[in-house]
N, C-alpha and C. Protein backbone atom coordinates (compact mmCIF):
# COMPACT_ATOMS: atom_id res chain seq x y z
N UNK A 1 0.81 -1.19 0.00
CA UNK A 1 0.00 0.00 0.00
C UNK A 1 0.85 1.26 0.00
N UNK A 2 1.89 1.51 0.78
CA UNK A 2 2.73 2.55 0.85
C UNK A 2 3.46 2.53 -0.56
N UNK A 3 4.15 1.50 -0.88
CA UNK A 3 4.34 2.02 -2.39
C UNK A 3 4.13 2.75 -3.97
N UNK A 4 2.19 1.69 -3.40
CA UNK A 4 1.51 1.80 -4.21
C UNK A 4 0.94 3.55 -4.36
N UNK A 5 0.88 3.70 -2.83
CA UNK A 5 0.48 5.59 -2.99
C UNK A 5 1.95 6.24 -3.54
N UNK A 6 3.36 5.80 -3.12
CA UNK A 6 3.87 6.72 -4.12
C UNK A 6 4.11 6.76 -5.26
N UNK A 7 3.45 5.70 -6.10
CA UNK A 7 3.89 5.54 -7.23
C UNK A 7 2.57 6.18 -7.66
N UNK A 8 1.80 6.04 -7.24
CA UNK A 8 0.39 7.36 -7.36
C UNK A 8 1.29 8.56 -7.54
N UNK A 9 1.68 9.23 -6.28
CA UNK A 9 1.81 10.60 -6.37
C UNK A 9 3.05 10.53 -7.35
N UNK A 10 3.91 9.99 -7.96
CA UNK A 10 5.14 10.43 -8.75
C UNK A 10 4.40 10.72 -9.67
N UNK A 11 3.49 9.20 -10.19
CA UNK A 11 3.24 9.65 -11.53
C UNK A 11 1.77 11.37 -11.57
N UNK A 12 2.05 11.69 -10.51
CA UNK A 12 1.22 13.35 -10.94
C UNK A 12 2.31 13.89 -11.58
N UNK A 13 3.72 13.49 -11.76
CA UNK A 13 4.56 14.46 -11.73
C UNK A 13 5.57 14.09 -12.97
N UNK A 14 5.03 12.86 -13.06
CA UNK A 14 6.05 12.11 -14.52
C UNK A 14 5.77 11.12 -14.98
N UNK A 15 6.03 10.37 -16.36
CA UNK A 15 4.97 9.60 -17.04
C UNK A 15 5.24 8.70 -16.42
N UNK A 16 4.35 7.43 -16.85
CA UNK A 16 4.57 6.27 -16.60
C UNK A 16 5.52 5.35 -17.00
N UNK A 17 5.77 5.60 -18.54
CA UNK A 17 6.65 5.25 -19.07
C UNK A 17 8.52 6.11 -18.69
N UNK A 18 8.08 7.39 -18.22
CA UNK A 18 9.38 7.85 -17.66
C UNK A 18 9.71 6.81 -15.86
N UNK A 19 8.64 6.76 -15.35
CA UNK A 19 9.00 6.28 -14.04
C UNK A 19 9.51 4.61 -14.49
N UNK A 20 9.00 4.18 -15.48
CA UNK A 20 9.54 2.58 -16.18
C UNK A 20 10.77 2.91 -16.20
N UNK A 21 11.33 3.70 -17.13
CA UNK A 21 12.67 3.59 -17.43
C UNK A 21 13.21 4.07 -16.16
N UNK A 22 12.94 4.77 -15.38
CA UNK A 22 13.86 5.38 -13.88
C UNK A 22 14.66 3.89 -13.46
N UNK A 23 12.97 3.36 -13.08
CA UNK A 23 13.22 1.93 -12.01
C UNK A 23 13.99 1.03 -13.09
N UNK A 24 13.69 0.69 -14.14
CA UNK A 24 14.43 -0.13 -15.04
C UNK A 24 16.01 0.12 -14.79
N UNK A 25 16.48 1.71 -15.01
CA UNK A 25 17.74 1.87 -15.00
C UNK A 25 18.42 1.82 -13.58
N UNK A 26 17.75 1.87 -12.66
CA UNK A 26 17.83 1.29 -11.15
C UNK A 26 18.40 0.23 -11.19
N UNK A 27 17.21 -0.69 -11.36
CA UNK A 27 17.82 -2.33 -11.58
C UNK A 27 18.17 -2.76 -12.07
N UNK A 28 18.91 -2.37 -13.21
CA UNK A 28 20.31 -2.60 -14.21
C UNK A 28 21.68 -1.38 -13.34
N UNK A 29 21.89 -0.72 -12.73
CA UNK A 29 22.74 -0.33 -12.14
C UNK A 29 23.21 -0.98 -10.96
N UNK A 30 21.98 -1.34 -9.85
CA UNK A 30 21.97 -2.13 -8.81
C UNK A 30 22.65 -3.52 -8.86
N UNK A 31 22.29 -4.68 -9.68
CA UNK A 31 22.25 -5.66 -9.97
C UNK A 31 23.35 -6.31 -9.64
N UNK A 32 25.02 -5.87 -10.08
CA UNK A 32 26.03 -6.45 -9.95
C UNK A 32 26.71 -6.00 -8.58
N UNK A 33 26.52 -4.65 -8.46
CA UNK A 33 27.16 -4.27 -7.01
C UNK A 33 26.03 -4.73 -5.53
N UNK A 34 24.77 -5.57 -5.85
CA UNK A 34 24.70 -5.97 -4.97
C UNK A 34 24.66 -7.56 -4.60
N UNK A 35 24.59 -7.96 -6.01
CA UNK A 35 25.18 -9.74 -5.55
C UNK A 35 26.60 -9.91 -5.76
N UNK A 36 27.62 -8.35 -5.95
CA UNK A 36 28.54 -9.04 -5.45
C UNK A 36 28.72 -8.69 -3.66
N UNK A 37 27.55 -7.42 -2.86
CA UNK A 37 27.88 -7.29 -1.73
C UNK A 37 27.01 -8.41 -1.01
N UNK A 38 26.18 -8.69 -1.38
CA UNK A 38 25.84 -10.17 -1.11
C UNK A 38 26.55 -11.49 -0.95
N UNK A 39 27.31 -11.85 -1.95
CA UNK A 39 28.50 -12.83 -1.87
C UNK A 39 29.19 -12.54 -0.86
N UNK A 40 29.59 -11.07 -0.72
CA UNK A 40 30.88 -10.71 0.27
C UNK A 40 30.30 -11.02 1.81
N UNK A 41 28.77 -10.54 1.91
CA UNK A 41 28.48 -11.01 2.92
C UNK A 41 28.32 -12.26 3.80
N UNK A 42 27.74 -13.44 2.45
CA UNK A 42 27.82 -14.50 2.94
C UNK A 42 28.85 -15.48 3.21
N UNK A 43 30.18 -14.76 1.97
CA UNK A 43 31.24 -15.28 2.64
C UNK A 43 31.35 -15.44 3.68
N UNK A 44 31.86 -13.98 4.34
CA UNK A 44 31.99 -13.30 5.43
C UNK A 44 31.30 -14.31 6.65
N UNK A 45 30.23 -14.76 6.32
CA UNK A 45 29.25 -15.84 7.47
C UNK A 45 29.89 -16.96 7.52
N UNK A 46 30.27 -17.57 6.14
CA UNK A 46 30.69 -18.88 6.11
C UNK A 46 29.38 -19.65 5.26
N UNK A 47 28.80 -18.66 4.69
CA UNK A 47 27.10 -19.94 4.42
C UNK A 47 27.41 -19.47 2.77
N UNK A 48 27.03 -20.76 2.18
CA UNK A 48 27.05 -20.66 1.15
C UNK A 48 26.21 -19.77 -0.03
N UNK A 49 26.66 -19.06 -1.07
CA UNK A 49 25.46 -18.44 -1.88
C UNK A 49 24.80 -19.39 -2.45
N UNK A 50 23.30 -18.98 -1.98
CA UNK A 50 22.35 -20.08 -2.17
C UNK A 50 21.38 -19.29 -2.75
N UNK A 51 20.08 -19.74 -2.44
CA UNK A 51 18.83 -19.03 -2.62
C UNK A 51 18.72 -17.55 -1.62
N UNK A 52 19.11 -17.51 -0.04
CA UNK A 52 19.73 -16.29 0.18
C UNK A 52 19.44 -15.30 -0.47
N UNK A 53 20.72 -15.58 -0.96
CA UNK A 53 21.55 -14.19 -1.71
C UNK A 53 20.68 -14.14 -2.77
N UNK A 54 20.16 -14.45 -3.79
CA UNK A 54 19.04 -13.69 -4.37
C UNK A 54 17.63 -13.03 -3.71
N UNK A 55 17.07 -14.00 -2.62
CA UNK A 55 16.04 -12.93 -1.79
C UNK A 55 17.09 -11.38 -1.01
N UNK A 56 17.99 -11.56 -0.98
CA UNK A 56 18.97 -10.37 -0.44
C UNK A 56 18.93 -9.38 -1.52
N UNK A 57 19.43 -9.64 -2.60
CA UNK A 57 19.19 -8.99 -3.82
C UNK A 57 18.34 -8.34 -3.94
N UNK A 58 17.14 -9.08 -4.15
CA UNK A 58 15.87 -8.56 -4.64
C UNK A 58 15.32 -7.71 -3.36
N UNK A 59 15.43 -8.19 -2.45
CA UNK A 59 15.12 -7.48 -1.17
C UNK A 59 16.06 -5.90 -1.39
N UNK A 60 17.11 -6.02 -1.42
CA UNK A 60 17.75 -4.57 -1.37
C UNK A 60 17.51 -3.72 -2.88
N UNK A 61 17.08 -4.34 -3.84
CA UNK A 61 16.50 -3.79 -4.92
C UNK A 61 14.84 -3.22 -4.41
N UNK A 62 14.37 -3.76 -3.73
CA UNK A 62 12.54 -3.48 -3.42
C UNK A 62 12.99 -2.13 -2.92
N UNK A 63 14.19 -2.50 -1.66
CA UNK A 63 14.10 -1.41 -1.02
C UNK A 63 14.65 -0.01 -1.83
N UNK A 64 15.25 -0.10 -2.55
CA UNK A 64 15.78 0.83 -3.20
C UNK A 64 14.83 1.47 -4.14
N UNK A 65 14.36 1.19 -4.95
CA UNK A 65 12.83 1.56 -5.64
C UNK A 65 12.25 2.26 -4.33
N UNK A 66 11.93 2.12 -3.39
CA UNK A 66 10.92 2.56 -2.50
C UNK A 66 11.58 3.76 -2.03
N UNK A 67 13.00 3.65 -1.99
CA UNK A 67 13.72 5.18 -1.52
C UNK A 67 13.90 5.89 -2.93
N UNK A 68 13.63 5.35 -4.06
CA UNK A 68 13.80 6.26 -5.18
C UNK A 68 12.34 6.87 -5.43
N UNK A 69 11.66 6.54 -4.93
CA UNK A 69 10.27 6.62 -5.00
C UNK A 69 9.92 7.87 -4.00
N UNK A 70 10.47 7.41 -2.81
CA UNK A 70 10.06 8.56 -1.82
C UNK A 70 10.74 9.69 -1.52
N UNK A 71 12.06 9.73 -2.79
CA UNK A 71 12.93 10.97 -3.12
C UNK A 71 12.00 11.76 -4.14
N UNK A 72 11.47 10.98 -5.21
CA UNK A 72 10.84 11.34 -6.36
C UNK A 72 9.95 12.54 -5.51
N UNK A 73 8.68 11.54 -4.98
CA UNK A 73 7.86 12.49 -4.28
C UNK A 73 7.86 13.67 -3.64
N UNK A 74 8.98 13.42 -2.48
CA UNK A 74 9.40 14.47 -1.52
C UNK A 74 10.20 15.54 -2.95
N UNK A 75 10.26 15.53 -3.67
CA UNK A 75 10.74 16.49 -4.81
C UNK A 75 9.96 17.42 -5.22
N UNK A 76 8.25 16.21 -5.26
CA UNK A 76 7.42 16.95 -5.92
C UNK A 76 7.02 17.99 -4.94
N UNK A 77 6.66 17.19 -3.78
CA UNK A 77 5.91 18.28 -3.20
C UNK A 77 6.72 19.37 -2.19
N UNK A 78 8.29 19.32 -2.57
CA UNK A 78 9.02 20.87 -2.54
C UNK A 78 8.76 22.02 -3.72
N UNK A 79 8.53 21.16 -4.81
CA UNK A 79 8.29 22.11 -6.08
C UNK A 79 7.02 22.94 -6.03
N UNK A 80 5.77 21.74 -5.69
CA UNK A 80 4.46 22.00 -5.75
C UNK A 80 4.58 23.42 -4.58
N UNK A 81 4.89 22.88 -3.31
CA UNK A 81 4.36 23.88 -2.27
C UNK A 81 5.41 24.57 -2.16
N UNK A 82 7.11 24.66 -2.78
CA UNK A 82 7.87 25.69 -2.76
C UNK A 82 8.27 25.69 -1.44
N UNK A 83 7.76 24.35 -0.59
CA UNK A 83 8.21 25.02 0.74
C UNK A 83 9.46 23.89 1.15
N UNK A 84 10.65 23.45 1.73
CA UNK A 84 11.06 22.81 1.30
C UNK A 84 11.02 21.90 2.96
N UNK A 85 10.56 22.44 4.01
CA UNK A 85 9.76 21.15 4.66
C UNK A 85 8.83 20.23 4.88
N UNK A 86 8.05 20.94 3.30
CA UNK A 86 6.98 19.64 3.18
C UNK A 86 7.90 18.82 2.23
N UNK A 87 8.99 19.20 1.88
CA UNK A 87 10.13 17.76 1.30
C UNK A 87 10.68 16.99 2.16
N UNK A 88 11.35 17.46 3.26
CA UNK A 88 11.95 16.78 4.48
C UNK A 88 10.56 16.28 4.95
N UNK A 89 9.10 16.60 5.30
CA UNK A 89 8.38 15.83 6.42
C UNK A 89 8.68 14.28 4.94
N UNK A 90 8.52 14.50 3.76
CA UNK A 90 8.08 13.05 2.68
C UNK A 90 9.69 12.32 2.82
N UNK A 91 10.93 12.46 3.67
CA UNK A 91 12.08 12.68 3.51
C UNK A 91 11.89 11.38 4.62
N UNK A 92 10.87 11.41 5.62
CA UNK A 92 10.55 10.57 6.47
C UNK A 92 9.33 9.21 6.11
N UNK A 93 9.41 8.90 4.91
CA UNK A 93 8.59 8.08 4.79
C UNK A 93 9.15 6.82 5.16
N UNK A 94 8.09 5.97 5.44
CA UNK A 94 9.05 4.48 5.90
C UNK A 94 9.61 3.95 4.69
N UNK A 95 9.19 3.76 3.46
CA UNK A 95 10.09 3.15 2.51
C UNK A 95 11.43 3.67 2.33
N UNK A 96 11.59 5.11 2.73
CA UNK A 96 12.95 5.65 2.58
C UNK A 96 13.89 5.22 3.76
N UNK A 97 13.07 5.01 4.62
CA UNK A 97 13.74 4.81 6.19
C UNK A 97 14.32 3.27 6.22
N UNK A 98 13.44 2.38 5.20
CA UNK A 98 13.92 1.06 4.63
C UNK A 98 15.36 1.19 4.27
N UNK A 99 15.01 1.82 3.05
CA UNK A 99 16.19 1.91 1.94
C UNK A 99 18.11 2.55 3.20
N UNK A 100 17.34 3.40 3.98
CA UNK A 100 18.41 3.62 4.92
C UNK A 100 19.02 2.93 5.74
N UNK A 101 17.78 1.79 5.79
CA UNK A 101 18.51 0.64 7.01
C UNK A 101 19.44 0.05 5.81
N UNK A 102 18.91 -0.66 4.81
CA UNK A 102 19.79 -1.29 3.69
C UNK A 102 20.79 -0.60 3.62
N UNK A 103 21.14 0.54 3.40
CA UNK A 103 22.06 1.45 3.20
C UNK A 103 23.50 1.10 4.62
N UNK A 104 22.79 1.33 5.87
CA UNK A 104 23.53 0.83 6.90
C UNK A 104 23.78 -0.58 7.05
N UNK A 105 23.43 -1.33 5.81
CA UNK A 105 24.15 -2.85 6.18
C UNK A 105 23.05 -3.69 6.93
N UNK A 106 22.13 -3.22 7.23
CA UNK A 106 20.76 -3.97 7.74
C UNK A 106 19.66 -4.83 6.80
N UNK A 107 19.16 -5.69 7.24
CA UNK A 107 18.09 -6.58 6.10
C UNK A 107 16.53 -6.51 6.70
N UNK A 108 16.23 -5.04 6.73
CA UNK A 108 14.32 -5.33 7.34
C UNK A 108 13.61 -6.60 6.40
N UNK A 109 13.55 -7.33 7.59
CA UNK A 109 12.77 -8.76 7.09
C UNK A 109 11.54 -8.58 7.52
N UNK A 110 10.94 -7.97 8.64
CA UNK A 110 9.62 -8.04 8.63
C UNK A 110 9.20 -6.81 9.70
N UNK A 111 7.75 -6.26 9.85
CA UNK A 111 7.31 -5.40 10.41
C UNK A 111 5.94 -5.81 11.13
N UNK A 112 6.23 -6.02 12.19
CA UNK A 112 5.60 -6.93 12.86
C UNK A 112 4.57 -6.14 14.43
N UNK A 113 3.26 -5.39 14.33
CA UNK A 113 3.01 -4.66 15.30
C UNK A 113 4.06 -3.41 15.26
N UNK A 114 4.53 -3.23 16.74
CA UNK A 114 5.72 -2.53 17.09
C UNK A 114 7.13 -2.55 16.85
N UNK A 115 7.31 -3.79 16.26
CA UNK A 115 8.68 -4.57 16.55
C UNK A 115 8.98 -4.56 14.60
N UNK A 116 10.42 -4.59 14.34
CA UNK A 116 11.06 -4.68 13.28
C UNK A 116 11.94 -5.58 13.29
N UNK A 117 11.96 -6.38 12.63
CA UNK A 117 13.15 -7.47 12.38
C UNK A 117 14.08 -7.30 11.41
N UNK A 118 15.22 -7.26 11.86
CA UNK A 118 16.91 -6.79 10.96
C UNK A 118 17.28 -8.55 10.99
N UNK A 119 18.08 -8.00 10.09
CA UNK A 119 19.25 -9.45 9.30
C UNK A 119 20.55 -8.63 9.57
């Protein structure tokens, strides 16, 4: 659902076919630098690259779309309202706050009530 509204509000602001190619060129940039930080990680464990490391992948790809998504937005609505803390309050969306844990080396696996589960 949270995605789904920002991919609502981008496209007020850019085609559909432009937001295709964004995420497309996302996940052709992403792709190699993160199954190889994937590998490095599971080295690093001792566990073999298995099935893993592609839900890792794809997992840090979801998340990344969702922080490119909630940059997109928080863009728009600095432009729209000119004001540039209604960009920082969209600056706080949870998909971006995702993409930040990924960013810090974290794996949000699930959101559970109150509680968040890291890898």
């Amino acid at each position: 659902q949270l995605r789904a509204a920002l991919t609502d509000r981008v496209l007020e602001g850019v085609s559909e076919d432009g937001l295709g190619v964004m995420l497309a060129h996302l996940s052709a940039a992403l792709a190699d630098p993160l199954a190889e930080m994937a590998d490095e990680a599971l080295m690093m464990a001792d566990e073999p690259p298995d099935a893993i490391r592609d839900l890792a992948v794809g997992a840090a790809q979801q998340a990344a779309f969702g922080g490119a998504l909630a940059l997109a937005a928080a863009a728009l609505e600095m432009a729209e309202a000119d004001d540039q803390r209604a960009g920082e309050e969209a600056l706080e969306h949870p998909l971006l706050l995702r993409y930040r844990l990924f960013e810090l080396g974290r794996w949000p696996l699930a959101l559970s009530g109150r509680s968040l589960n890291l890898f």
